[in-house]
Each structure stands twice: as structure tokens, then as C-alpha cells.
PDB file of N, CA and C in Angstrom:
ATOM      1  N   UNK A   1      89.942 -26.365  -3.622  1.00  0.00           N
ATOM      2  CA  UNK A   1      89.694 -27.457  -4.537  1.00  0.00           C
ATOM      3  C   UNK A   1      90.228 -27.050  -5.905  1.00  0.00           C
ATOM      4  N   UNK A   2      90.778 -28.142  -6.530  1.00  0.00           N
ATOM      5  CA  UNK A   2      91.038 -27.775  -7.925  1.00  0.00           C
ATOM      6  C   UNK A   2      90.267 -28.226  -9.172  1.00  0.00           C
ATOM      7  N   UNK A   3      90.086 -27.431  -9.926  1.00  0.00           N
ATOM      8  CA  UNK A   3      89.367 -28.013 -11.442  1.00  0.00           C
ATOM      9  C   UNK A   3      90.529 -29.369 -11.727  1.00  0.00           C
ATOM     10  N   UNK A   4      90.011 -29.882 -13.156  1.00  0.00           N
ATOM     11  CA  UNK A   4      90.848 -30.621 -13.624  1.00  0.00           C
ATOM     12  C   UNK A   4      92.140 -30.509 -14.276  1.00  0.00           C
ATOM     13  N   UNK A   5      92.175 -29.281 -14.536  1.00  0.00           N
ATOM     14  CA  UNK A   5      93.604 -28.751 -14.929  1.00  0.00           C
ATOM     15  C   UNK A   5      94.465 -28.179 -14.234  1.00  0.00           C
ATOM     16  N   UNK A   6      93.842 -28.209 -12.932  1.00  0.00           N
ATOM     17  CA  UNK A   6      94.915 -27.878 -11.399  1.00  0.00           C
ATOM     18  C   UNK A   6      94.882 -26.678 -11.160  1.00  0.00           C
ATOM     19  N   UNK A   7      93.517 -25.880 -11.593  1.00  0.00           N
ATOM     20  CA  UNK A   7      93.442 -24.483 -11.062  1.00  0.00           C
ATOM     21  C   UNK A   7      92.261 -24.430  -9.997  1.00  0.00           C
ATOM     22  N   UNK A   8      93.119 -23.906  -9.019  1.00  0.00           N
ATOM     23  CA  UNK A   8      92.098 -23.543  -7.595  1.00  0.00           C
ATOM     24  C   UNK A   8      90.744 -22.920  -8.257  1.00  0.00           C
ATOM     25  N   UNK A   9      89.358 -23.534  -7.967  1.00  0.00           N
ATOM     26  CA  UNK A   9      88.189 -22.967  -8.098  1.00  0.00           C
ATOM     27  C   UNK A   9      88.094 -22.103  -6.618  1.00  0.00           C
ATOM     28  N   UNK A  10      87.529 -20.550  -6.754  1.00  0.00           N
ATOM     29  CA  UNK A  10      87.537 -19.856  -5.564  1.00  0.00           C
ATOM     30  C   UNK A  10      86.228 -19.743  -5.029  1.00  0.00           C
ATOM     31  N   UNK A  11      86.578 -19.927  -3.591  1.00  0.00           N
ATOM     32  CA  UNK A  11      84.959 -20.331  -3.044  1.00  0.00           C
ATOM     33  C   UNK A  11      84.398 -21.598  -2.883  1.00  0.00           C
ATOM     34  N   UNK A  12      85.267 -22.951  -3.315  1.00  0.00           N
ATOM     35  CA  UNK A  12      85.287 -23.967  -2.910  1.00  0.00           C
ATOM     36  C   UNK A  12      86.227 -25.038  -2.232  1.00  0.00           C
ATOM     37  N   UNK A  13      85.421 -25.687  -0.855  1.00  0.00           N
ATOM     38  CA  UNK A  13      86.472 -25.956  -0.467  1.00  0.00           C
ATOM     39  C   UNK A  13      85.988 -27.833  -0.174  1.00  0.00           C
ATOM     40  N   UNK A  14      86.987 -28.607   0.617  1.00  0.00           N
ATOM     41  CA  UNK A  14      86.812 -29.706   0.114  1.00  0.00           C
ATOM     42  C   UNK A  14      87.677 -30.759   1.600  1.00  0.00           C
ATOM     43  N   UNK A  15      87.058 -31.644   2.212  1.00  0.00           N
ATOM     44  CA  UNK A  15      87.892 -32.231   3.113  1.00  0.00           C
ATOM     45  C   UNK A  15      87.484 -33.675   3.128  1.00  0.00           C
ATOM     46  N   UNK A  16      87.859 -34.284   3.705  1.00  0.00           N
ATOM     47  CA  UNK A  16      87.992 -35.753   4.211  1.00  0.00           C
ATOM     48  C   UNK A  16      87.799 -36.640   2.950  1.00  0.00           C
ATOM     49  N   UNK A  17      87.094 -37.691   2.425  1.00  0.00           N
ATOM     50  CA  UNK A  17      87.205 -38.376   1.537  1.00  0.00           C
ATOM     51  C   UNK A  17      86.799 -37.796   0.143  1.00  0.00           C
ATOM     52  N   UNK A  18      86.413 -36.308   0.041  1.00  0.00           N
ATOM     53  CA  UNK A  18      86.092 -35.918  -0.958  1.00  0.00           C
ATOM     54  C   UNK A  18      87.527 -34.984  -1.477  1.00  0.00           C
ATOM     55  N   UNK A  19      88.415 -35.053  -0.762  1.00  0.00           N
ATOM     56  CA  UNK A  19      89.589 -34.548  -0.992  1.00  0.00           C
ATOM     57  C   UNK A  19      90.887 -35.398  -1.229  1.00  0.00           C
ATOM     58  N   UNK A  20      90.553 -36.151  -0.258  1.00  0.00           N
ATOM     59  CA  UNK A  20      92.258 -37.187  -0.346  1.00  0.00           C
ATOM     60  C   UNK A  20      91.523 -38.569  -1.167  1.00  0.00           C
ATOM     61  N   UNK A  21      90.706 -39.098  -1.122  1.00  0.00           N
ATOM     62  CA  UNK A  21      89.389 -40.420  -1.701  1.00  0.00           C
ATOM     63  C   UNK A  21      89.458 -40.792  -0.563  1.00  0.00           C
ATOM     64  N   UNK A  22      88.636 -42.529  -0.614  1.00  0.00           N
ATOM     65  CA  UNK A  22      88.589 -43.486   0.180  1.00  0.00           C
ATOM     66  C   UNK A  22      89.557 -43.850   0.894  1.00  0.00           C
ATOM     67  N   UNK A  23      90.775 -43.190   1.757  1.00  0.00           N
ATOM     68  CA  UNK A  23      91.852 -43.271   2.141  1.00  0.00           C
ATOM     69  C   UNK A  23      92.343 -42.844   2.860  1.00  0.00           C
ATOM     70  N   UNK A  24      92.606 -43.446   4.003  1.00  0.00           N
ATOM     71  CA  UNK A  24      92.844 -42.557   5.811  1.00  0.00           C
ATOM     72  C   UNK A  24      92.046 -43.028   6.843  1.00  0.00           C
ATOM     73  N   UNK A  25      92.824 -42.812   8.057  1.00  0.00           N
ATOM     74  CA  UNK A  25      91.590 -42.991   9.156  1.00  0.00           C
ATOM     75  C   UNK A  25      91.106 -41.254   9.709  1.00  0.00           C
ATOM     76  N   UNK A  26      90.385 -41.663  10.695  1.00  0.00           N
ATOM     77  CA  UNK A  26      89.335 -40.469  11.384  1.00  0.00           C
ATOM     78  C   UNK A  26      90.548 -39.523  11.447  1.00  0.00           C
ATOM     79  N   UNK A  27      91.707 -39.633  12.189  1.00  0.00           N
ATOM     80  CA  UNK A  27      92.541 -38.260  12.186  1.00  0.00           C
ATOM     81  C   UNK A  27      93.167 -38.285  11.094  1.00  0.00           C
ATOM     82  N   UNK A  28      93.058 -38.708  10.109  1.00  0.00           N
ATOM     83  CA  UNK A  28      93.483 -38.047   8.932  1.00  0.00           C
ATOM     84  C   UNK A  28      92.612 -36.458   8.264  1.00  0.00           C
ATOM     85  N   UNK A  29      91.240 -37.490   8.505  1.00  0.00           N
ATOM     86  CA  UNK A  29      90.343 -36.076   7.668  1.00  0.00           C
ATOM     87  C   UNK A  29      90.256 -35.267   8.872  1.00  0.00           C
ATOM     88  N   UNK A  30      90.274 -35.522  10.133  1.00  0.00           N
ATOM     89  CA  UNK A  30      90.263 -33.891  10.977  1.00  0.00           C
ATOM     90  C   UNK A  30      91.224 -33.494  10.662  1.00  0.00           C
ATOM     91  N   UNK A  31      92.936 -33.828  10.428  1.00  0.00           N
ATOM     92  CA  UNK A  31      93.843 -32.737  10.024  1.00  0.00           C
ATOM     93  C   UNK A  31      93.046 -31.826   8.199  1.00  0.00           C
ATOM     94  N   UNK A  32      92.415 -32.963   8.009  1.00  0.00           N
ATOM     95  CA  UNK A  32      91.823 -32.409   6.668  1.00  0.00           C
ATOM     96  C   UNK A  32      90.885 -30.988   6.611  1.00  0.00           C
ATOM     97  N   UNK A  33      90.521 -31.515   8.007  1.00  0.00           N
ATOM     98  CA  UNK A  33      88.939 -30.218   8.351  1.00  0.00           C
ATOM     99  C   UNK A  33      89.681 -29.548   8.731  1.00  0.00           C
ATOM    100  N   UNK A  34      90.681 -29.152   9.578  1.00  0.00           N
ATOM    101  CA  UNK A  34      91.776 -28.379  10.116  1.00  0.00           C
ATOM    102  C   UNK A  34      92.052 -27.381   8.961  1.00  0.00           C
ATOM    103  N   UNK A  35      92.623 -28.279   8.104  1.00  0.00           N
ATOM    104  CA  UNK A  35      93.291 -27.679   6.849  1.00  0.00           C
ATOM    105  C   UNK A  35      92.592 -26.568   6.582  1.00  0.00           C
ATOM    106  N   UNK A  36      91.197 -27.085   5.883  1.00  0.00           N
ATOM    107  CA  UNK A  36      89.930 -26.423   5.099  1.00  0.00           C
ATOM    108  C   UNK A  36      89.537 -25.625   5.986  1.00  0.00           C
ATOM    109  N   UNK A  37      89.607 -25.523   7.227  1.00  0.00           N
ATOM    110  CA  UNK A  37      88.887 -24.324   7.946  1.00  0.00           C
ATOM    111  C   UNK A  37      89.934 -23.451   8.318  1.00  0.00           C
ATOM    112  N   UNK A  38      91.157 -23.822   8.088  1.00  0.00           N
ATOM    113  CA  UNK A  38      92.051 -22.212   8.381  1.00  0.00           C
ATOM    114  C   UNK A  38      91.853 -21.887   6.974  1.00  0.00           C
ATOM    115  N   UNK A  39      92.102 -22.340   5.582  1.00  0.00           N
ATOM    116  CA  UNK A  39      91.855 -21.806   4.251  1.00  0.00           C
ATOM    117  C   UNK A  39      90.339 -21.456   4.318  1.00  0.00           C
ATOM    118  N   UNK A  40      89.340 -21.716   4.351  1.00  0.00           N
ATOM    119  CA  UNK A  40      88.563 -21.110   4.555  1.00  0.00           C
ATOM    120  C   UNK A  40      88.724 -19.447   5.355  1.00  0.00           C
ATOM    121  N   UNK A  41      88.839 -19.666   6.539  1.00  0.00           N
ATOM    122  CA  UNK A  41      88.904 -19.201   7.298  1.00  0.00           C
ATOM    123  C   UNK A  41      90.075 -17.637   6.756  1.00  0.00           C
ATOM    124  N   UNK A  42      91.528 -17.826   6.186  1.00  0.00           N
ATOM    125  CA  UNK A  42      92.083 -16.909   5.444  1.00  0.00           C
ATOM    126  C   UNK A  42      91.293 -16.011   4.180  1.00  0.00           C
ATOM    127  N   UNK A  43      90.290 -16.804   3.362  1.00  0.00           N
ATOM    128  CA  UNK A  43      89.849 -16.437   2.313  1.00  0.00           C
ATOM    129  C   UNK A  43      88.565 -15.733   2.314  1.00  0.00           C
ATOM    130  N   UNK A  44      88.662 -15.635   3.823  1.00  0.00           N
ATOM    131  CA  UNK A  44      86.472 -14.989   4.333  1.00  0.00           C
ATOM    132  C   UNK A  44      86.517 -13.825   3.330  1.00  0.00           C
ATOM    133  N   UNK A  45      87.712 -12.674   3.912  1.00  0.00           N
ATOM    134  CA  UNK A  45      87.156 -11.148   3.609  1.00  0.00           C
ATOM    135  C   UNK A  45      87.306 -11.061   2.348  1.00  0.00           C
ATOM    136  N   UNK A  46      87.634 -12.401   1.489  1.00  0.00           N
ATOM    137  CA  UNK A  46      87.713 -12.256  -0.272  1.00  0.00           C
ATOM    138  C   UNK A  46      86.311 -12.745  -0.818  1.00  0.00           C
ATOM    139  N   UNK A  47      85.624 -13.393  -0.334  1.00  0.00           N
ATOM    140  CA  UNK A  47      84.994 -14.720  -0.541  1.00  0.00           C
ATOM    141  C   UNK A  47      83.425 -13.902  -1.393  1.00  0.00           C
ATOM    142  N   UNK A  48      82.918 -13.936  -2.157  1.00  0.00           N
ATOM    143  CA  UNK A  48      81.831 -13.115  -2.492  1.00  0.00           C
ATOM    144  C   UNK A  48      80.300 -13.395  -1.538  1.00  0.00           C
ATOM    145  N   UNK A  49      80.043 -12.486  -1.392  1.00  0.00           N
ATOM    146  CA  UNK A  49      78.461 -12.441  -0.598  1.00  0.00           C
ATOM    147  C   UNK A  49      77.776 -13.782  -1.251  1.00  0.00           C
ATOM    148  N   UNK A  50      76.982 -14.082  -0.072  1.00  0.00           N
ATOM    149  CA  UNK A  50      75.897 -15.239  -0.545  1.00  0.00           C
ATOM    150  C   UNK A  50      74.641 -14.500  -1.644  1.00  0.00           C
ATOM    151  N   UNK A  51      74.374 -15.482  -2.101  1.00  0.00           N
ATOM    152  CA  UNK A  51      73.083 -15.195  -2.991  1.00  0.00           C
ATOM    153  C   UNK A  51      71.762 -14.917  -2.457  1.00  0.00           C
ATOM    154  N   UNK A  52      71.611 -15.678  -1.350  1.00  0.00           N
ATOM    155  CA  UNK A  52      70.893 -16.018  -0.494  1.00  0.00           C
ATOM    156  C   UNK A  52      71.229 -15.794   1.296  1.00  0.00           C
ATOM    157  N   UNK A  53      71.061 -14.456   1.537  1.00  0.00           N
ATOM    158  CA  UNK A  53      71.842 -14.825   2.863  1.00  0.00           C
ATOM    159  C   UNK A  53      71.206 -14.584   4.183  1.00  0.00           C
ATOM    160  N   UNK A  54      69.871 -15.083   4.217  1.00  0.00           N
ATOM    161  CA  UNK A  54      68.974 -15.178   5.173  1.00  0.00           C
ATOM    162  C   UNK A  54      69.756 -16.689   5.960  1.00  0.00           C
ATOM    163  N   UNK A  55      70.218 -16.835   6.822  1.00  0.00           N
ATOM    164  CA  UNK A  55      69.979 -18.183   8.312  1.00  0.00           C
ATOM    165  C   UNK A  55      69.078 -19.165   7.229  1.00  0.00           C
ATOM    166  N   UNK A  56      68.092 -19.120   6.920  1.00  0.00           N
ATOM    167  CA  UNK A  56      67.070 -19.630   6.669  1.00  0.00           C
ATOM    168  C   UNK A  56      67.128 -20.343   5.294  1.00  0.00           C
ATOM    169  N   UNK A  57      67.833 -19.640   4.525  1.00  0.00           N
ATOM    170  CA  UNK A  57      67.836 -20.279   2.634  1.00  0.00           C
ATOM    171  C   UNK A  57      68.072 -21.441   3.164  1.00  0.00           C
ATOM    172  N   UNK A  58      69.090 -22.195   3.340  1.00  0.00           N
ATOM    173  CA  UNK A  58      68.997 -23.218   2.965  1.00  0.00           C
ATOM    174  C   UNK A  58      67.941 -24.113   3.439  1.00  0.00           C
ATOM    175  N   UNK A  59      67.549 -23.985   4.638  1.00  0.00           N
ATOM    176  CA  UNK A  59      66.446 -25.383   5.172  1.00  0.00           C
ATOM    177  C   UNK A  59      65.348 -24.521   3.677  1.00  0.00           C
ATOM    178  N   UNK A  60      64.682 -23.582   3.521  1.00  0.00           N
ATOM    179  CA  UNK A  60      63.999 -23.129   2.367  1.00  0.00           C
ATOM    180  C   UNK A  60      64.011 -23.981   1.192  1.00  0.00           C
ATOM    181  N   UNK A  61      65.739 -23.921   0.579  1.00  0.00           N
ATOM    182  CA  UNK A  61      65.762 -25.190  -0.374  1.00  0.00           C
ATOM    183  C   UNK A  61      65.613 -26.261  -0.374  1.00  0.00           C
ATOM    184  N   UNK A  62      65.920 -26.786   0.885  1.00  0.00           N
ATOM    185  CA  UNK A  62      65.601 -28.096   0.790  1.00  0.00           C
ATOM    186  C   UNK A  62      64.205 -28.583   1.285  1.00  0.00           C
ATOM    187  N   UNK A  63      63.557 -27.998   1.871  1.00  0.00           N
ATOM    188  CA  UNK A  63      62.402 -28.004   1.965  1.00  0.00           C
ATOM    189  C   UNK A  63      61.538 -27.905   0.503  1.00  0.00           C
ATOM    190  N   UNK A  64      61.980 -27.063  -0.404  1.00  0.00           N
ATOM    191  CA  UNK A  64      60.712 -26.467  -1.767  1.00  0.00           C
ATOM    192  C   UNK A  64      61.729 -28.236  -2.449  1.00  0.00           C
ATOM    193  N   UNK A  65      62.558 -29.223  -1.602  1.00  0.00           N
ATOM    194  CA  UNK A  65      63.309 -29.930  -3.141  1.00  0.00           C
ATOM    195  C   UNK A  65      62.708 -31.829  -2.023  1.00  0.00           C
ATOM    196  N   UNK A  66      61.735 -31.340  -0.933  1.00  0.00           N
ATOM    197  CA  UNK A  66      61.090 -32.628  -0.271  1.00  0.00           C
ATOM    198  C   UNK A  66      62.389 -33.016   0.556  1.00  0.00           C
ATOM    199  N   UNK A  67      63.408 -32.883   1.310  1.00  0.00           N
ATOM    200  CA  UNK A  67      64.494 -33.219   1.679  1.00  0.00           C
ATOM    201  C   UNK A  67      64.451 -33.051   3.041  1.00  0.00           C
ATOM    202  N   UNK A  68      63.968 -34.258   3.605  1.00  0.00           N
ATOM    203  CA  UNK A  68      64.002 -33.940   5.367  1.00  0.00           C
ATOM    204  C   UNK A  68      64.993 -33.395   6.070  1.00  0.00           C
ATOM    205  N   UNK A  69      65.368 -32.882   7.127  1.00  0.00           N
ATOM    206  CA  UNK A  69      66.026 -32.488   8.362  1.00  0.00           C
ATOM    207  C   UNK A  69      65.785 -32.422   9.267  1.00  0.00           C
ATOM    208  N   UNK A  70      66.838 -32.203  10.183  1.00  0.00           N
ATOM    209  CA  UNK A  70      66.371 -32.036  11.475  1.00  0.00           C
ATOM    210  C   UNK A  70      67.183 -30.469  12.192  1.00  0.00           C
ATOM    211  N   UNK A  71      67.054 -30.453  13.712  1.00  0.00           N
ATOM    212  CA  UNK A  71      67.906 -29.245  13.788  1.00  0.00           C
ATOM    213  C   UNK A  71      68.049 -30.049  15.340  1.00  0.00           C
ATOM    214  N   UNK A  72      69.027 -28.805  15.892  1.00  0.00           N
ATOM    215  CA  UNK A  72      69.544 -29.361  17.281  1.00  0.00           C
ATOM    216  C   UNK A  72      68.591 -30.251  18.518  1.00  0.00           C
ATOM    217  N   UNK A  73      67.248 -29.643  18.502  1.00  0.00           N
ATOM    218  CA  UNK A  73      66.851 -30.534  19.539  1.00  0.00           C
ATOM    219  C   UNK A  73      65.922 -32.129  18.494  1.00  0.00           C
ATOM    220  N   UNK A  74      66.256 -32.436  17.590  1.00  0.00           N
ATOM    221  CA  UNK A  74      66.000 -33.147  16.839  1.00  0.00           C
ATOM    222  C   UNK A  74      67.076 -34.002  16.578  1.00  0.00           C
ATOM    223  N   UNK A  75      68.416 -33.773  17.152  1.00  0.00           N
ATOM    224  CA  UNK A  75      69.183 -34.470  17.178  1.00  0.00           C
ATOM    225  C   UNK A  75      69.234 -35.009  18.769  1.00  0.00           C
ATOM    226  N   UNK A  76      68.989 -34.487  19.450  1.00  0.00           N
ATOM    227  CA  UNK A  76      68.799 -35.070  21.146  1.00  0.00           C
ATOM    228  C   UNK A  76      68.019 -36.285  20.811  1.00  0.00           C
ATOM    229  N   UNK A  77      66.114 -36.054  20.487  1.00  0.00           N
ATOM    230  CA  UNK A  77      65.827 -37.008  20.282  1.00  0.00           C
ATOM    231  C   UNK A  77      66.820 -38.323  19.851  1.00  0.00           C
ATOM    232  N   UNK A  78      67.410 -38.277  18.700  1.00  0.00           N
ATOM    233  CA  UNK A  78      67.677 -39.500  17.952  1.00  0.00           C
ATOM    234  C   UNK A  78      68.967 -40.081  18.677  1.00  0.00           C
ATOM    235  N   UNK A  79      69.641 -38.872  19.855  1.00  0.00           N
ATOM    236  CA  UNK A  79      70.908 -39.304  20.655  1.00  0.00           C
ATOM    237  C   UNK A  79      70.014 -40.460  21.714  1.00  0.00           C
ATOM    238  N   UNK A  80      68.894 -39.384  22.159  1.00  0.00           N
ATOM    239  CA  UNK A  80      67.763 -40.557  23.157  1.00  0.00           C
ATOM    240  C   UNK A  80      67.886 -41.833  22.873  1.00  0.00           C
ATOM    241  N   UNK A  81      67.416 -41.653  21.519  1.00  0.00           N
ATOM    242  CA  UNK A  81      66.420 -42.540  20.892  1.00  0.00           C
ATOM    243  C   UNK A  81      68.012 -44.084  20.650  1.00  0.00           C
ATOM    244  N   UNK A  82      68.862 -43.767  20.247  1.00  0.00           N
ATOM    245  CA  UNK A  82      69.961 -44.288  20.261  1.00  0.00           C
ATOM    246  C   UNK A  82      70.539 -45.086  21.367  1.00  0.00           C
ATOM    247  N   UNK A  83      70.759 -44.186  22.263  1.00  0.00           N
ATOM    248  CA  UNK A  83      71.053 -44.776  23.823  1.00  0.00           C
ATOM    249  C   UNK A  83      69.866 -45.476  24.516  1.00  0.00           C
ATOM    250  N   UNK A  84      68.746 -45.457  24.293  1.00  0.00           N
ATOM    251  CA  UNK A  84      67.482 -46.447  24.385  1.00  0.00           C
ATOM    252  C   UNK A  84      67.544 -47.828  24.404  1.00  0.00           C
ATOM    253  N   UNK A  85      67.709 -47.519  22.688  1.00  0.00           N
ATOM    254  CA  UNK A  85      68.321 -49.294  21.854  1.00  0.00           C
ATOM    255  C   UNK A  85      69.343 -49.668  22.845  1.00  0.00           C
ATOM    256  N   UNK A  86      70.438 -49.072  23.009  1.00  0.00           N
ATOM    257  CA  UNK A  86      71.123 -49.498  23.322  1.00  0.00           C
ATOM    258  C   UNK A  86      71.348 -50.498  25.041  1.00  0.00           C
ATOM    259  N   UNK A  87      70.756 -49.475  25.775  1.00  0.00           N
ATOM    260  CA  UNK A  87      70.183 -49.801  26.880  1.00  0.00           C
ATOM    261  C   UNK A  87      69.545 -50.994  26.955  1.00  0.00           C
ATOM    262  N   UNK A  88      68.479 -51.077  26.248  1.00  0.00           N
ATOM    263  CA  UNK A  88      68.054 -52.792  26.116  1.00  0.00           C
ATOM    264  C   UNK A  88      68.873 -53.658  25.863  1.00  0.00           C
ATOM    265  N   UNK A  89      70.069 -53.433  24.890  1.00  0.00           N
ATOM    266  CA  UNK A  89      70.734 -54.642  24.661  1.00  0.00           C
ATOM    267  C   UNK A  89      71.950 -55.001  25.508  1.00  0.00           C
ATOM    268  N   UNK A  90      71.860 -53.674  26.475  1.00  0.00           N
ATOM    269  CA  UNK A  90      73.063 -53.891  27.738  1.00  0.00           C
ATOM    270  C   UNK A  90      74.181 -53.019  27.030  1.00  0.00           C
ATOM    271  N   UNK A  91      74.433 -52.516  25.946  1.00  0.00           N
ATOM    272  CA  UNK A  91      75.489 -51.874  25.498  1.00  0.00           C
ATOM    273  C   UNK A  91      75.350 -49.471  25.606  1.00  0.00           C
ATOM    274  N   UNK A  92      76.226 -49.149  25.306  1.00  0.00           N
ATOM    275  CA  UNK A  92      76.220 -47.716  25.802  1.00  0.00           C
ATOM    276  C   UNK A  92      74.873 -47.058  24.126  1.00  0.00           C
ATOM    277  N   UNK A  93      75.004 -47.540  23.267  1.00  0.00           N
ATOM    278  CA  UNK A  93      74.028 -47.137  21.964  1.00  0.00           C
ATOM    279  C   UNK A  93      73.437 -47.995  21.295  1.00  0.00           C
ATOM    280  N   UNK A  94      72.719 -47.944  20.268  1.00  0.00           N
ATOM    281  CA  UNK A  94      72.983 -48.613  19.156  1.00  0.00           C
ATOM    282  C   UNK A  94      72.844 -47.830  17.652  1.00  0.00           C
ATOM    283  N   UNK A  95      72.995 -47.399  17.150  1.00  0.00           N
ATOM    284  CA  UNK A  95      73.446 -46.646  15.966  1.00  0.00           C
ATOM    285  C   UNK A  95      72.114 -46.765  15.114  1.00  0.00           C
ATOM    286  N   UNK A  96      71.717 -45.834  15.093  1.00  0.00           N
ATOM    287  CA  UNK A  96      70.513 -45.886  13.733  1.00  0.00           C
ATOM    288  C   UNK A  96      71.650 -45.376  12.254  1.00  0.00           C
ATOM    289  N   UNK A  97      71.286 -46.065  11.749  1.00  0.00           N
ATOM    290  CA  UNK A  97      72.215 -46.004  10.411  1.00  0.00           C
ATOM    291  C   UNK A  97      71.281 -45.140   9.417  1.00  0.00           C
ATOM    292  N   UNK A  98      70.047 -45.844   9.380  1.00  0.00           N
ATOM    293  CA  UNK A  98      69.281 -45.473   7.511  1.00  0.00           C
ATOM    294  C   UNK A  98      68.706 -43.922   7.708  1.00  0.00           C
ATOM    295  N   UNK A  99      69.050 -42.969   6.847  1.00  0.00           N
ATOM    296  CA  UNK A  99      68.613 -41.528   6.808  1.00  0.00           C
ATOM    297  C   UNK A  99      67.276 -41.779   7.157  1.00  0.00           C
ATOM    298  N   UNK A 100      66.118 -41.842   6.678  1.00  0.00           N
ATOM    299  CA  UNK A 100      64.972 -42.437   6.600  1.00  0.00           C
ATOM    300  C   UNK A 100      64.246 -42.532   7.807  1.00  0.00           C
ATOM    301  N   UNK A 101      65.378 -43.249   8.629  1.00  0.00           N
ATOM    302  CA  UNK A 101      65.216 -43.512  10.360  1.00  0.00           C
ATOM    303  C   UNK A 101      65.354 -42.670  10.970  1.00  0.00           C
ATOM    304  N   UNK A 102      66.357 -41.921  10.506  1.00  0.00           N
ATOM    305  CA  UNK A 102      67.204 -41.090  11.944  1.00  0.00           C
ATOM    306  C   UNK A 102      66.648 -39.775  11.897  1.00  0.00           C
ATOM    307  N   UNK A 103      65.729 -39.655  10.592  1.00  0.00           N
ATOM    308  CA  UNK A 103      65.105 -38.478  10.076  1.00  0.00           C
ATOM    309  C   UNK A 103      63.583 -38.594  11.002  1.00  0.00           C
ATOM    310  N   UNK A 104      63.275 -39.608  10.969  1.00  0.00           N
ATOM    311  CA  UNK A 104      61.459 -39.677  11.414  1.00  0.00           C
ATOM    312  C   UNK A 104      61.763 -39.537  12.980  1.00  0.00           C
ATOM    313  N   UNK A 105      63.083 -40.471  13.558  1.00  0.00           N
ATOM    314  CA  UNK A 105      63.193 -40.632  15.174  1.00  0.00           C
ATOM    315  C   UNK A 105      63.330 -39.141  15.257  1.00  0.00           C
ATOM    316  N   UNK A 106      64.413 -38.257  14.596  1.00  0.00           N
ATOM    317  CA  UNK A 106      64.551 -36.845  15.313  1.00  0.00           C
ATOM    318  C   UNK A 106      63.313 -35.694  15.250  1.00  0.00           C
ATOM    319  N   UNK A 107      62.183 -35.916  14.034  1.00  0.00           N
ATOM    320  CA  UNK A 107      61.313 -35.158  14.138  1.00  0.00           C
ATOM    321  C   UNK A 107      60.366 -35.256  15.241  1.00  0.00           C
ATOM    322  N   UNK A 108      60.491 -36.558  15.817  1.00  0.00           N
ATOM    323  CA  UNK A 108      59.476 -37.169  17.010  1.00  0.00           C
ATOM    324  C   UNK A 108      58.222 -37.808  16.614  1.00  0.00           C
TER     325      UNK A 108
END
């Protein structure tokens, strides 16, 4: 990523609409994630240690900042919970959209 005067900030990196804007379809930003994860990926053994480098910091922060999540079998639920809806209406899903939702369906 670059500052505003076009110098690479190190240690940050940047893909799909937060890189190119509002502009592209779906294989645009995977060549984007592509991009960012071989640069990533070149810059590991430079990259400075985390601050925090327990697995764990982050759900920590966002937990002490009220910020729901979920984790892998919390996403099954809401895949369930998805293909459910969907099932009733004769179609393969139906998409829970609102964070709010998809947050309460995956905790159970």
C-alpha cells in the first residue's frame, strides 16, 4: 500500500476494493488477493514480530471493544441455517445479509 505521496508503507497490505475502488468483478480482486499474498508472502522474513502474538489477541480485542464473532463451527451453523431458508422456498440458500443476524444464527 502506498501513503499519499506514493511511498510503500511496510507491513501493509491491501486487495480488492480497498486497492483498485469500487471497480471490477469477483476475478478481478482474486487476481488482487493473488497479488497481495505472494507480496505478502515475499516480505514474511522482513516483516516485524507482532505485538501481540498469542492465536488469541485478536478475538481478545475484539471481545474487551463488544464486537461479536464467530469461528469455524459457527459458520456451519449459519451455512445450515442458510440452506434451511432456502429449502423452504424451493431454492439451494437464502443469504442472511445483516451482521447482527448472521452473528446470533452462528453463535446458536
Amino acid at each position: 500500500m502506498l501513503d499519499l505521496d506514493e511511498n510503500q508503507l511496510p507491513g501493509v497490505y491491501v486487495t480488492g476494493w480497498i486497492k483498485r475502488g469500487p471497480v471490477g468483478l469477483i476475478g478481478h480482486t482474486k487476481g488482487d488477493a493473488a497479488e497481495t499474498i505472494a507480496s505478502l508472502l515475499a516480505d514474511a522474513d522482513t516483516l516485524a514480530a507482532p505485538k501481540y502474538a498469542s492465536p488469541d489477541a485478536i478475538l481478545d480485542f475484539l471481545a474487551t471493544r463488544g464486537i461479536p464473532v464467530t469461528n469455524w463451527e459457527g459458520w456451519g451453523r449459519l451455512d445450515a441455517h442458510e440452506k434451511a431458508l432456502g429449502s423452504a422456498a424451493g431454492r439451494a440458500r437464502i443469504k442472511v445479509v445483516e451482521r447482527e443476524e448472521m452473528t446470533r444464527v452462528s453463535r446458536g
